[in-house]
PDB file of N, CA and C in Angstrom:
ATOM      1  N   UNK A   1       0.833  -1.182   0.000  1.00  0.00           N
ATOM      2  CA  UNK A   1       0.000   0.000   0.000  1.00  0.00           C
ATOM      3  C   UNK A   1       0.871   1.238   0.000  1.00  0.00           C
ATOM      4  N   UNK A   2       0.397   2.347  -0.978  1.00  0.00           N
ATOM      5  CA  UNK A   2       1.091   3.549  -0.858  1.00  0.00           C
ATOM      6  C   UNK A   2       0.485   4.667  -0.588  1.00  0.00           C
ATOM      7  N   UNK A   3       0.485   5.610  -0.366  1.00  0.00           N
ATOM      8  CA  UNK A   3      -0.325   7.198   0.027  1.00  0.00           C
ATOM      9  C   UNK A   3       0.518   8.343   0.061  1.00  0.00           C
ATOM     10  N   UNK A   4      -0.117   9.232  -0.646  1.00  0.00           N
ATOM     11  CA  UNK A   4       0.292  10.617  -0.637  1.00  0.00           C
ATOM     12  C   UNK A   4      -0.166  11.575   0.043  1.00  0.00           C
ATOM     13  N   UNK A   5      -0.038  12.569   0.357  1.00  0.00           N
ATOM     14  CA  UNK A   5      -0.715  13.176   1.423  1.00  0.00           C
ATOM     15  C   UNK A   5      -0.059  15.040   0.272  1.00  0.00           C
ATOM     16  N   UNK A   6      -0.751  15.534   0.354  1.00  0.00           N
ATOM     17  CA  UNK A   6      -1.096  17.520  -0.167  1.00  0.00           C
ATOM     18  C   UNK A   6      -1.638  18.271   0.669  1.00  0.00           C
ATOM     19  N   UNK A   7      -0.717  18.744   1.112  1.00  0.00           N
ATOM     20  CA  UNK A   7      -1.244  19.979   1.903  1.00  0.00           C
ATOM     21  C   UNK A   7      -1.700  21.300   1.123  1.00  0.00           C
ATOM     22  N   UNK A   8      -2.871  22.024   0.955  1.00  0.00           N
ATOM     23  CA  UNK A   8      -3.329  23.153   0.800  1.00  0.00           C
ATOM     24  C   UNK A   8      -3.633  23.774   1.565  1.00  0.00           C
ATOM     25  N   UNK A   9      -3.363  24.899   2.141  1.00  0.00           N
ATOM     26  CA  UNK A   9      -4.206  25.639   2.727  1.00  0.00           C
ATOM     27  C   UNK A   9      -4.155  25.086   3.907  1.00  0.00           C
ATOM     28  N   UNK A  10      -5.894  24.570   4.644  1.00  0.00           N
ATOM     29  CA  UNK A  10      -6.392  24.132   5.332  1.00  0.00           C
ATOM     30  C   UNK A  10      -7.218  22.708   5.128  1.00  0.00           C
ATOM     31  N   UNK A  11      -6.735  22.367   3.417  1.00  0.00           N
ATOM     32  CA  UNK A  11      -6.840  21.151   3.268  1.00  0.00           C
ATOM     33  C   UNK A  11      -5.825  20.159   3.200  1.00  0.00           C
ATOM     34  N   UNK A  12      -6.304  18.447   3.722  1.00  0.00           N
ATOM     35  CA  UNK A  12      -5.129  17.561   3.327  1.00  0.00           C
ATOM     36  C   UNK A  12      -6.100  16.632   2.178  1.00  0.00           C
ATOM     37  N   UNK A  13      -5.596  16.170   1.253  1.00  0.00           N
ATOM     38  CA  UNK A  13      -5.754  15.324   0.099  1.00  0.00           C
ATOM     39  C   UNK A  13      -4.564  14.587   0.875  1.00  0.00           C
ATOM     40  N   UNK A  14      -5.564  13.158   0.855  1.00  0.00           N
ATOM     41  CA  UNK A  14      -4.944  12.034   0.682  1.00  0.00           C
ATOM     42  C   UNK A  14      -5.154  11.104   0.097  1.00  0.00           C
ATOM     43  N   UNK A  15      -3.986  10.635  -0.841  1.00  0.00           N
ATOM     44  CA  UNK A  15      -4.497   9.326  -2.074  1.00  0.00           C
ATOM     45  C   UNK A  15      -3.985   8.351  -1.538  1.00  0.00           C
ATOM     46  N   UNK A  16      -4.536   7.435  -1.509  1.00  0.00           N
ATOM     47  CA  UNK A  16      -4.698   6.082  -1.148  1.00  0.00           C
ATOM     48  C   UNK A  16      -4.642   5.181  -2.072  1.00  0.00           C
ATOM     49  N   UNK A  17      -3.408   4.488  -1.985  1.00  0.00           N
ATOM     50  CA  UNK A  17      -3.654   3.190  -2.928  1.00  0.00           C
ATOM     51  C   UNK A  17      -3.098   1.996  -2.749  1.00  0.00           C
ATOM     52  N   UNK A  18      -4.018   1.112  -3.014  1.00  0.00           N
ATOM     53  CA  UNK A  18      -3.859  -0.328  -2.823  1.00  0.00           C
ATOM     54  C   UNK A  18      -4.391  -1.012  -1.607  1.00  0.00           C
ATOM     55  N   UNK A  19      -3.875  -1.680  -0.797  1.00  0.00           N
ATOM     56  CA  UNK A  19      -4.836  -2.066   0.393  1.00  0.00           C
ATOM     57  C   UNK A  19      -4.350  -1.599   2.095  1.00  0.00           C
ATOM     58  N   UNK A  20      -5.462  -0.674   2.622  1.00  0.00           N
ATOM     59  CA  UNK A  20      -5.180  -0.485   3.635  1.00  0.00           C
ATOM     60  C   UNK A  20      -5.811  -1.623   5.025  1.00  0.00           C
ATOM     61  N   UNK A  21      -5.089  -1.883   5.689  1.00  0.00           N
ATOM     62  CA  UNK A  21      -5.165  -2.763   5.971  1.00  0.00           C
ATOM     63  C   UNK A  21      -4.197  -2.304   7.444  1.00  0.00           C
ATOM     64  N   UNK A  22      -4.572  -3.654   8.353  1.00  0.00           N
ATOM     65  CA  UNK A  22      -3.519  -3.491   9.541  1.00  0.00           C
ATOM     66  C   UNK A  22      -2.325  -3.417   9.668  1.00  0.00           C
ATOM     67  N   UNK A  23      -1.481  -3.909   9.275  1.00  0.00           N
ATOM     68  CA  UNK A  23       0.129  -3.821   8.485  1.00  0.00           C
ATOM     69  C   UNK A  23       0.607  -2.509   8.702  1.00  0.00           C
ATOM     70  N   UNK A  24      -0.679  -1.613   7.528  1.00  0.00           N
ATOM     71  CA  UNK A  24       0.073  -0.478   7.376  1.00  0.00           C
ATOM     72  C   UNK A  24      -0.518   1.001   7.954  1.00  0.00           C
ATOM     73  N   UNK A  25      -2.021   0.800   8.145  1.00  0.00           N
ATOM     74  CA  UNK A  25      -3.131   1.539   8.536  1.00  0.00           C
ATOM     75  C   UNK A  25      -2.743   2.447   9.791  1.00  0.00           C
ATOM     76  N   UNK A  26      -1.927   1.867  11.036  1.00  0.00           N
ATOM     77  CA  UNK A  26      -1.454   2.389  11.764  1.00  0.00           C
ATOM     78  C   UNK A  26      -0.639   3.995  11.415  1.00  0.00           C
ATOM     79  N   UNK A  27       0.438   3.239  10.643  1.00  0.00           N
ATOM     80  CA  UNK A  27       1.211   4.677  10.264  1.00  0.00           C
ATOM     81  C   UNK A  27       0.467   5.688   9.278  1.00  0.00           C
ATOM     82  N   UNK A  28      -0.152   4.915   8.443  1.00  0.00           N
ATOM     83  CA  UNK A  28      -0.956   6.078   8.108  1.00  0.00           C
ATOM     84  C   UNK A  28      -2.252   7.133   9.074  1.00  0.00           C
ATOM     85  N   UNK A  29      -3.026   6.151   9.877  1.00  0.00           N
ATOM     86  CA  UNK A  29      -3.152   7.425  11.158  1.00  0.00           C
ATOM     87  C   UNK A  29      -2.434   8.974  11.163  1.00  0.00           C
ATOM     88  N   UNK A  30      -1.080   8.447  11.481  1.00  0.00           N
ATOM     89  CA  UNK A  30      -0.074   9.101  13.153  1.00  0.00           C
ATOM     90  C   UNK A  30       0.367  10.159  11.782  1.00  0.00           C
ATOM     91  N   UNK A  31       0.742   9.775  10.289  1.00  0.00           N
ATOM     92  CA  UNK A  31       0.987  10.524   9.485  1.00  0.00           C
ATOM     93  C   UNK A  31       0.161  11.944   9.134  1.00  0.00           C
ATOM     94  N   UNK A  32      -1.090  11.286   9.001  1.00  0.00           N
ATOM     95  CA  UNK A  32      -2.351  12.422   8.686  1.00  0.00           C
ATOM     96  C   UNK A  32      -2.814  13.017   9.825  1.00  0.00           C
ATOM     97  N   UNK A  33      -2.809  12.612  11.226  1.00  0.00           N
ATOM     98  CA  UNK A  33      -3.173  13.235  12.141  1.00  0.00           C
ATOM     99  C   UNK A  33      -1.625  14.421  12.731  1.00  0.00           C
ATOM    100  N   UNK A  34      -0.730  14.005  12.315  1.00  0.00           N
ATOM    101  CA  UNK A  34       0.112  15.096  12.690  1.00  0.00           C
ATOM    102  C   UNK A  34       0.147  16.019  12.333  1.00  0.00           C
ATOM    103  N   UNK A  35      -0.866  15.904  11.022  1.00  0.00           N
ATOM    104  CA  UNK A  35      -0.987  17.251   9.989  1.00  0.00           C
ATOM    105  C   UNK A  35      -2.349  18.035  10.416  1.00  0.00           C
ATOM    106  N   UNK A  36      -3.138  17.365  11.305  1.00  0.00           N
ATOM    107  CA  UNK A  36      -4.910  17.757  11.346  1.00  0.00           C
ATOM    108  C   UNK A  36      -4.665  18.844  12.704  1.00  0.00           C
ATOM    109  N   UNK A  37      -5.084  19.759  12.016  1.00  0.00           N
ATOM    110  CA  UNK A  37      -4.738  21.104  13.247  1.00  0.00           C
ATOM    111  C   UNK A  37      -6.622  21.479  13.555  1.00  0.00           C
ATOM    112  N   UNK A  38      -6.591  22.502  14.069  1.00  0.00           N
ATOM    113  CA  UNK A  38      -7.777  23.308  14.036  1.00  0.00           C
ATOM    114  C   UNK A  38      -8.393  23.832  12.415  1.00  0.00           C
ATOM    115  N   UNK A  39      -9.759  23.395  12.098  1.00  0.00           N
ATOM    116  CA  UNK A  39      -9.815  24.217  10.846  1.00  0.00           C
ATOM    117  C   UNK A  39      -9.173  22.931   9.914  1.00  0.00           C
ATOM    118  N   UNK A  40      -8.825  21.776  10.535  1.00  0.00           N
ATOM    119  CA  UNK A  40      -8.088  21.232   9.109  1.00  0.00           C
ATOM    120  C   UNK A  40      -9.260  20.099   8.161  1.00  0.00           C
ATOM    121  N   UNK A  41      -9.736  20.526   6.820  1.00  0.00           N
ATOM    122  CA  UNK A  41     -10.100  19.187   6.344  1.00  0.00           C
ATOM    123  C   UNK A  41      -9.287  18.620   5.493  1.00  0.00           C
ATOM    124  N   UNK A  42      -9.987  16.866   5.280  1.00  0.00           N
ATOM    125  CA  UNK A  42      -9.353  15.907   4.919  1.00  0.00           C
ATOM    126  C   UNK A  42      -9.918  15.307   3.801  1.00  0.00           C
ATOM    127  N   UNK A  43      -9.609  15.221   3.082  1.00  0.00           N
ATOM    128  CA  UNK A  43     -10.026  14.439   1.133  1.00  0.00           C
ATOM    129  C   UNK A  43      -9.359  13.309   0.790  1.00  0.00           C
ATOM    130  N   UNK A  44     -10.237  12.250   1.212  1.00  0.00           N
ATOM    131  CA  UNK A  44      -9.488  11.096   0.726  1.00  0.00           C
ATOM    132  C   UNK A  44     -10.228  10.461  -0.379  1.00  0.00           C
ATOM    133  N   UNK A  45      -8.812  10.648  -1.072  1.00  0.00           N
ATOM    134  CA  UNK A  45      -8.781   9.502  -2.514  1.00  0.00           C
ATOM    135  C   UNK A  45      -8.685   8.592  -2.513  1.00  0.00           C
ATOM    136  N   UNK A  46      -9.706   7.824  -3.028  1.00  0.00           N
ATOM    137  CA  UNK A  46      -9.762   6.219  -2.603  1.00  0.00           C
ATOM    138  C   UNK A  46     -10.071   5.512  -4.024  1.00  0.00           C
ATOM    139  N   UNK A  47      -9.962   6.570  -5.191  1.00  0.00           N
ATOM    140  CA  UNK A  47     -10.063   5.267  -6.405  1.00  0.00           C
ATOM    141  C   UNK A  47      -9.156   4.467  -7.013  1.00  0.00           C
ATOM    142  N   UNK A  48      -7.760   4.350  -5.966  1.00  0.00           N
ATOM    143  CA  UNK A  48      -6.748   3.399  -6.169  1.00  0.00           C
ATOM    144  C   UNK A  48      -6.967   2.856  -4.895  1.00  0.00           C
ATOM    145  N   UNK A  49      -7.746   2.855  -4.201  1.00  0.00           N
ATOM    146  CA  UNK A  49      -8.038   1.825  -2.683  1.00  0.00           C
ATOM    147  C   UNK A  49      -8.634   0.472  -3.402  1.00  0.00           C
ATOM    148  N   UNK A  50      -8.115  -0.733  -3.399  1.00  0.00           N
ATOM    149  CA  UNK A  50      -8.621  -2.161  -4.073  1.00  0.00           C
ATOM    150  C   UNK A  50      -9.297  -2.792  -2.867  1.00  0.00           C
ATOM    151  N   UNK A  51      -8.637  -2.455  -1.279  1.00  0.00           N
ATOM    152  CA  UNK A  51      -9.091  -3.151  -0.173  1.00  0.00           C
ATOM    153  C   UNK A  51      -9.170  -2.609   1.004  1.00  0.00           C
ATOM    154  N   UNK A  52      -9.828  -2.878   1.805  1.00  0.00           N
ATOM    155  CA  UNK A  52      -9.756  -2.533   3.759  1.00  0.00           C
ATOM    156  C   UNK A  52     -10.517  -3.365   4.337  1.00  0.00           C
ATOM    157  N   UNK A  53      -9.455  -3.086   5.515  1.00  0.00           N
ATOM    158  CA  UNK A  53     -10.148  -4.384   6.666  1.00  0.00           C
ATOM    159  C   UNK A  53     -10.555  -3.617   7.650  1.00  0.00           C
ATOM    160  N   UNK A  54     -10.956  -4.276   9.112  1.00  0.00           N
ATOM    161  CA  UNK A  54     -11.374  -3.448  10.256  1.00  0.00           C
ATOM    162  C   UNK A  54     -10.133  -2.179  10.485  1.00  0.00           C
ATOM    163  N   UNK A  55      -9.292  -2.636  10.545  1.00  0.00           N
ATOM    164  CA  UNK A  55      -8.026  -1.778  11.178  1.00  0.00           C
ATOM    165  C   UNK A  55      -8.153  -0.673  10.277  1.00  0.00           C
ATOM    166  N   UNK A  56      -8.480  -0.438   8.912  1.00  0.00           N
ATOM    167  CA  UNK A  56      -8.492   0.893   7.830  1.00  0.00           C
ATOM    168  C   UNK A  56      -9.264   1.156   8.077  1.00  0.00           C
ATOM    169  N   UNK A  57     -10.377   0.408   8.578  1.00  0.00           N
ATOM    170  CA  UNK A  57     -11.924   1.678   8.915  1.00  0.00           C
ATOM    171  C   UNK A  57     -11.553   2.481   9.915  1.00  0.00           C
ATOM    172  N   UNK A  58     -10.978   1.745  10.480  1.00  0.00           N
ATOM    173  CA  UNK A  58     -11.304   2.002  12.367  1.00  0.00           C
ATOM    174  C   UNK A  58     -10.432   3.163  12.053  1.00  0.00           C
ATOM    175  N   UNK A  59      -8.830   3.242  11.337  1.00  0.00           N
ATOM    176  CA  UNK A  59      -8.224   4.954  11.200  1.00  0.00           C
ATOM    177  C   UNK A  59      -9.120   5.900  10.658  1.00  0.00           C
ATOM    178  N   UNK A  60     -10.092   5.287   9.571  1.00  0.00           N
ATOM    179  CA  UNK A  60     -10.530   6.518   9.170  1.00  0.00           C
ATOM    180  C   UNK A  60     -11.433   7.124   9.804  1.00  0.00           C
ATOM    181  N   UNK A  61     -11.871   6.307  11.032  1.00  0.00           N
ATOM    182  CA  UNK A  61     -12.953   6.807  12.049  1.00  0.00           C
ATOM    183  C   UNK A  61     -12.051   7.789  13.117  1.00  0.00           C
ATOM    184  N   UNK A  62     -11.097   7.463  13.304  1.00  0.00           N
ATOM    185  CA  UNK A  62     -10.047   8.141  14.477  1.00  0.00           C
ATOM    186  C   UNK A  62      -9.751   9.352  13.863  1.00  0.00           C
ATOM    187  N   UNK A  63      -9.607   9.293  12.290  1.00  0.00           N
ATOM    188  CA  UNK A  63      -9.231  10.513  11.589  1.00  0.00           C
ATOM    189  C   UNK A  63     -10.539  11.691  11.674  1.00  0.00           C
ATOM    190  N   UNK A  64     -11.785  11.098  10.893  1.00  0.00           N
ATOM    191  CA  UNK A  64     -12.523  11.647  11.223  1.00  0.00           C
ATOM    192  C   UNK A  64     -12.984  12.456  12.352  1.00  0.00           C
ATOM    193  N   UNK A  65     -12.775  11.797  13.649  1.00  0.00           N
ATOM    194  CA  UNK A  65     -13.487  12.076  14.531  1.00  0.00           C
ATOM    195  C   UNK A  65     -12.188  13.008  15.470  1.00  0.00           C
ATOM    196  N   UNK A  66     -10.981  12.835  15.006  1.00  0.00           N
ATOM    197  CA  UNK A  66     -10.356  14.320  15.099  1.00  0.00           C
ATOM    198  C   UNK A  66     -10.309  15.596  14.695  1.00  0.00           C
ATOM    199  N   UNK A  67     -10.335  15.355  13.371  1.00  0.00           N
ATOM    200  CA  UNK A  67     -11.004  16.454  12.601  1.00  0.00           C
ATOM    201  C   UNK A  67     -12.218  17.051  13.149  1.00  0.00           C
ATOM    202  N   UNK A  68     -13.364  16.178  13.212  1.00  0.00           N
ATOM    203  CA  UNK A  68     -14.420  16.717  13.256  1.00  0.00           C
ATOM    204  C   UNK A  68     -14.351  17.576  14.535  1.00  0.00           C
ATOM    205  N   UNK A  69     -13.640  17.281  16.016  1.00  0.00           N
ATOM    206  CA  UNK A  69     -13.054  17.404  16.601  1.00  0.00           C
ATOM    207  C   UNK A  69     -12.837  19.395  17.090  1.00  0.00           C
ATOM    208  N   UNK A  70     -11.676  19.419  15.713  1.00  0.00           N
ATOM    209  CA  UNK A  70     -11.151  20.823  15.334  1.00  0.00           C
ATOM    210  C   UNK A  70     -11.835  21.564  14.568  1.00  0.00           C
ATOM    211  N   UNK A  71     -13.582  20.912  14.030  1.00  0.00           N
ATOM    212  CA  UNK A  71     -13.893  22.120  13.655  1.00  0.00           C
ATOM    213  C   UNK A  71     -13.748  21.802  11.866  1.00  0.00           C
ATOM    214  N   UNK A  72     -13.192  20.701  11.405  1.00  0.00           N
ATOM    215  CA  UNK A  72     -13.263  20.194   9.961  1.00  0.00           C
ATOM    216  C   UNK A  72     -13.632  19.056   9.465  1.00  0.00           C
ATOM    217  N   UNK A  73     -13.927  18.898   7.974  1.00  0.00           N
ATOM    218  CA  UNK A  73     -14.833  17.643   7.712  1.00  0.00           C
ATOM    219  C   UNK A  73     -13.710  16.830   7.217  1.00  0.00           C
ATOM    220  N   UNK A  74     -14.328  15.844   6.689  1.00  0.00           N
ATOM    221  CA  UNK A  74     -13.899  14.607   5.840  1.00  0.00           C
ATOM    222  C   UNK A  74     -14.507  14.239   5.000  1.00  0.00           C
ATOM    223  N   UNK A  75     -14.169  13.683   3.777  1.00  0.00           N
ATOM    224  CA  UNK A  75     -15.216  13.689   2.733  1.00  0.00           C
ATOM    225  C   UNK A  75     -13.931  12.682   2.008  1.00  0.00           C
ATOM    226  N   UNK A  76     -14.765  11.246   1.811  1.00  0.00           N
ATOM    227  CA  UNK A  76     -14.429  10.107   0.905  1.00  0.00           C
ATOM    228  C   UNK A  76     -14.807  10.004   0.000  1.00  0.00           C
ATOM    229  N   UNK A  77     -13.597  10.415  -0.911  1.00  0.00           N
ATOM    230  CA  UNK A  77     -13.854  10.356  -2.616  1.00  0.00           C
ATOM    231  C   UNK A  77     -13.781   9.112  -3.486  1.00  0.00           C
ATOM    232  N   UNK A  78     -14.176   8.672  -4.594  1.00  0.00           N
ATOM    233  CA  UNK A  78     -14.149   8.055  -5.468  1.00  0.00           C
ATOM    234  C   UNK A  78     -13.914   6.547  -4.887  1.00  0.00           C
ATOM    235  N   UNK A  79     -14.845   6.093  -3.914  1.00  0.00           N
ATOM    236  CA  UNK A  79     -14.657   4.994  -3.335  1.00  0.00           C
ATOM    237  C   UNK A  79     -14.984   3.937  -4.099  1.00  0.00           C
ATOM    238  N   UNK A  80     -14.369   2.670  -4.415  1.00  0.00           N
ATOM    239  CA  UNK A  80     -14.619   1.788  -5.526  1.00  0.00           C
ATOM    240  C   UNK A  80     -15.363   0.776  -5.130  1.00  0.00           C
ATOM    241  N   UNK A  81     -15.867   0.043  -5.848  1.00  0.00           N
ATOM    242  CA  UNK A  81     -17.531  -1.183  -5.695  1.00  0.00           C
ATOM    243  C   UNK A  81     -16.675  -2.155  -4.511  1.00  0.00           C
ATOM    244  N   UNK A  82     -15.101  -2.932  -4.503  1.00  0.00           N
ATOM    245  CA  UNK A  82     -14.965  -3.833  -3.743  1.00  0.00           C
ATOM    246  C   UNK A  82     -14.818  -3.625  -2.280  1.00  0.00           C
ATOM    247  N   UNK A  83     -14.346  -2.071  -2.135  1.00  0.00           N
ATOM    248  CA  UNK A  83     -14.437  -1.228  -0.646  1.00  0.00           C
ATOM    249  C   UNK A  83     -15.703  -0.996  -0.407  1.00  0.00           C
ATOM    250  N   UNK A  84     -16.349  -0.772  -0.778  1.00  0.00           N
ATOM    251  CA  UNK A  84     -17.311  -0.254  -0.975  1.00  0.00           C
ATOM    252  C   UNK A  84     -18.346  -1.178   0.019  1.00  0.00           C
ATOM    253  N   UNK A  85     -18.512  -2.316  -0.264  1.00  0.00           N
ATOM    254  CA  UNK A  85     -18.946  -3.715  -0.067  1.00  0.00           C
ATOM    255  C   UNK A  85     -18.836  -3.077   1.851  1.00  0.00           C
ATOM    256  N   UNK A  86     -17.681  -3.153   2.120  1.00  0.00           N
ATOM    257  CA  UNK A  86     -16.947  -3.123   3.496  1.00  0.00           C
ATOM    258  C   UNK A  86     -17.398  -2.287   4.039  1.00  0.00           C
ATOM    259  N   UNK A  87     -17.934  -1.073   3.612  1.00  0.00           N
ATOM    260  CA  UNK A  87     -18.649   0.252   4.068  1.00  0.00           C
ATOM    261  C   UNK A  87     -20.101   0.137   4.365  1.00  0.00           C
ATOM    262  N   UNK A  88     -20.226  -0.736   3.766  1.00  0.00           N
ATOM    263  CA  UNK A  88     -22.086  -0.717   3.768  1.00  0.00           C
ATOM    264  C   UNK A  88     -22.272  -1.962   4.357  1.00  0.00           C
ATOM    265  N   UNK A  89     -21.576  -2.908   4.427  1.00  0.00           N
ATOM    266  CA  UNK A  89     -22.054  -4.536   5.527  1.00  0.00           C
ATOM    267  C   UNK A  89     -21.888  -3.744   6.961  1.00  0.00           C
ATOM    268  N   UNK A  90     -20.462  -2.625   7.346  1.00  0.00           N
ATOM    269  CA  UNK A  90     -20.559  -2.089   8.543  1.00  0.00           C
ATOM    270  C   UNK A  90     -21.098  -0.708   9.099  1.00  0.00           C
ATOM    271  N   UNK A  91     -21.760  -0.569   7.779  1.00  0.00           N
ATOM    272  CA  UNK A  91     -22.503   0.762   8.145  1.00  0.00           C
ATOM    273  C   UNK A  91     -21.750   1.502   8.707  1.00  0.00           C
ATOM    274  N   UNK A  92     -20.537   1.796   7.941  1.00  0.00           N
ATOM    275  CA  UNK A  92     -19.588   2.886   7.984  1.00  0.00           C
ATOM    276  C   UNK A  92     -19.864   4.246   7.013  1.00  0.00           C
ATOM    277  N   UNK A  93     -20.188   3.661   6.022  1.00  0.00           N
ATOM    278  CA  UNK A  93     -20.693   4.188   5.241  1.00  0.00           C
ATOM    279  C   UNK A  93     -21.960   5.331   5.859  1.00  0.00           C
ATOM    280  N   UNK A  94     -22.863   5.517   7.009  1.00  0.00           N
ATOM    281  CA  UNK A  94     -23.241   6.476   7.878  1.00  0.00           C
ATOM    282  C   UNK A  94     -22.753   6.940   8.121  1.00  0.00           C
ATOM    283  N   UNK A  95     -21.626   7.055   8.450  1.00  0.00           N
ATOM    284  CA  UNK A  95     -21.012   8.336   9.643  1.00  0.00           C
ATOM    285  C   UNK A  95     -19.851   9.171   8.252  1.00  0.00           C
ATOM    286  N   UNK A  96     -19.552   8.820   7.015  1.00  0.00           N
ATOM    287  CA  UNK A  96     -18.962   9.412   6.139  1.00  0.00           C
ATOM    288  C   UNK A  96     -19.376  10.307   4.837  1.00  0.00           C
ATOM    289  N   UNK A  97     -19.285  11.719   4.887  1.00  0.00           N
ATOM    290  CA  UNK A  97     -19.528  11.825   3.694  1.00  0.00           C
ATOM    291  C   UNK A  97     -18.714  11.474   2.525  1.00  0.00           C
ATOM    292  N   UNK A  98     -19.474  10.436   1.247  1.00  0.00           N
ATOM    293  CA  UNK A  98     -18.685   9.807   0.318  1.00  0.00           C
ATOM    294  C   UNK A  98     -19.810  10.298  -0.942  1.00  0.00           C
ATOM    295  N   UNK A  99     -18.550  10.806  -1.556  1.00  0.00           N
ATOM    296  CA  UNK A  99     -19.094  11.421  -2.949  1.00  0.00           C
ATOM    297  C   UNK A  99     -18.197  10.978  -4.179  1.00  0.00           C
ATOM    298  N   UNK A 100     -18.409  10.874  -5.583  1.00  0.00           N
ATOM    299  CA  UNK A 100     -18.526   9.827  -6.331  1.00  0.00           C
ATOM    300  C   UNK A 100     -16.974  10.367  -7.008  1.00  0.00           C
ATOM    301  N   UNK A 101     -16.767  11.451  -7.435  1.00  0.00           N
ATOM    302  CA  UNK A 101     -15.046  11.623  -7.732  1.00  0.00           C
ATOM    303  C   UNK A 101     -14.496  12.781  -6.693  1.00  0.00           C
ATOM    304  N   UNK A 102     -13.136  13.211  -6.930  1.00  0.00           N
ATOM    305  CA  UNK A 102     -12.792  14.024  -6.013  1.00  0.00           C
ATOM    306  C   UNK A 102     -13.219  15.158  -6.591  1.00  0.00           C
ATOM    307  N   UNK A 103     -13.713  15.790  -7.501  1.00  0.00           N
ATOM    308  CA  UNK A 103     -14.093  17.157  -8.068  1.00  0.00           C
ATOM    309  C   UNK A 103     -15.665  17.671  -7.050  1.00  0.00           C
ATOM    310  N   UNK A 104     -16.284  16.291  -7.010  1.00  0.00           N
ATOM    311  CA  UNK A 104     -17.420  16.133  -6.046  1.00  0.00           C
ATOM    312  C   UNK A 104     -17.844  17.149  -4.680  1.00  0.00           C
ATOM    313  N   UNK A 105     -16.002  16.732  -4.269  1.00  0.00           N
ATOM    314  CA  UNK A 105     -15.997  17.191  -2.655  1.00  0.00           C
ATOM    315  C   UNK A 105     -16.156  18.676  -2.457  1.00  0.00           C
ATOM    316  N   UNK A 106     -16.758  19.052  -1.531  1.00  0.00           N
ATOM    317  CA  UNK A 106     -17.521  20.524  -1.469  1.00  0.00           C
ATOM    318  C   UNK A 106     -16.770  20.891   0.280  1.00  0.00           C
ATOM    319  N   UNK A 107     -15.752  21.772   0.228  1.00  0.00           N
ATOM    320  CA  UNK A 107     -15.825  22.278   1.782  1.00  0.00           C
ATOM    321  C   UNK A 107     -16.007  23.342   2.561  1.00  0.00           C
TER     322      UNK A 107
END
């Protein structure tokens, strides 16, 4: 699994690709949250995400719910049909706004 992370502004874009998973899910946390200040949102690119397990939800819930935290959103972009699956058996898919490419995302 690889990820990029863009700082703008008061936004972070993060692309995601390949499978997040327990292995690696951890460091990606501690990476994006070192960056999440007051005011910070987060854009994740997920149409190179192929997979996730509990451990990738569960960061993007920790991420989220720091952010949301400081006062900024999160918004999951271009999430693909096999993740996808994983979002909606755990009704994760509630607590995220997920919109269909990254041009989508509105903050």
């Amino acid at each position: 699994m690889a990820w990029e992370i863009k700082e703008e502004g008061n936004l972070l874009t993060v692309e995601v690709e390949g499978r997040l998973v327990a292995a690696v899910a951890p460091e990606l946390r501690d990476e994006v949250l070192e960056k999440v200040g007051e005011g910070t949102n987060v854009l994740f690119d997920l149409g190179r995400m192929v997979h996730i397990d509990s451990s990738g939800l569960g960061v993007l819930v920790q991420i989220l719910q720091k952010t949301k935290a400081g006062g900024g959103k999160v918004v999951l972009a271009a999430l693909q049909p096999a993740p996808k699956i994983v979002f909606d058996i755990t009704k994760v898919s509630r607590v995220f706004e997920i919109v269909p490419t990254v041009a989508d995302a509105k903050f």
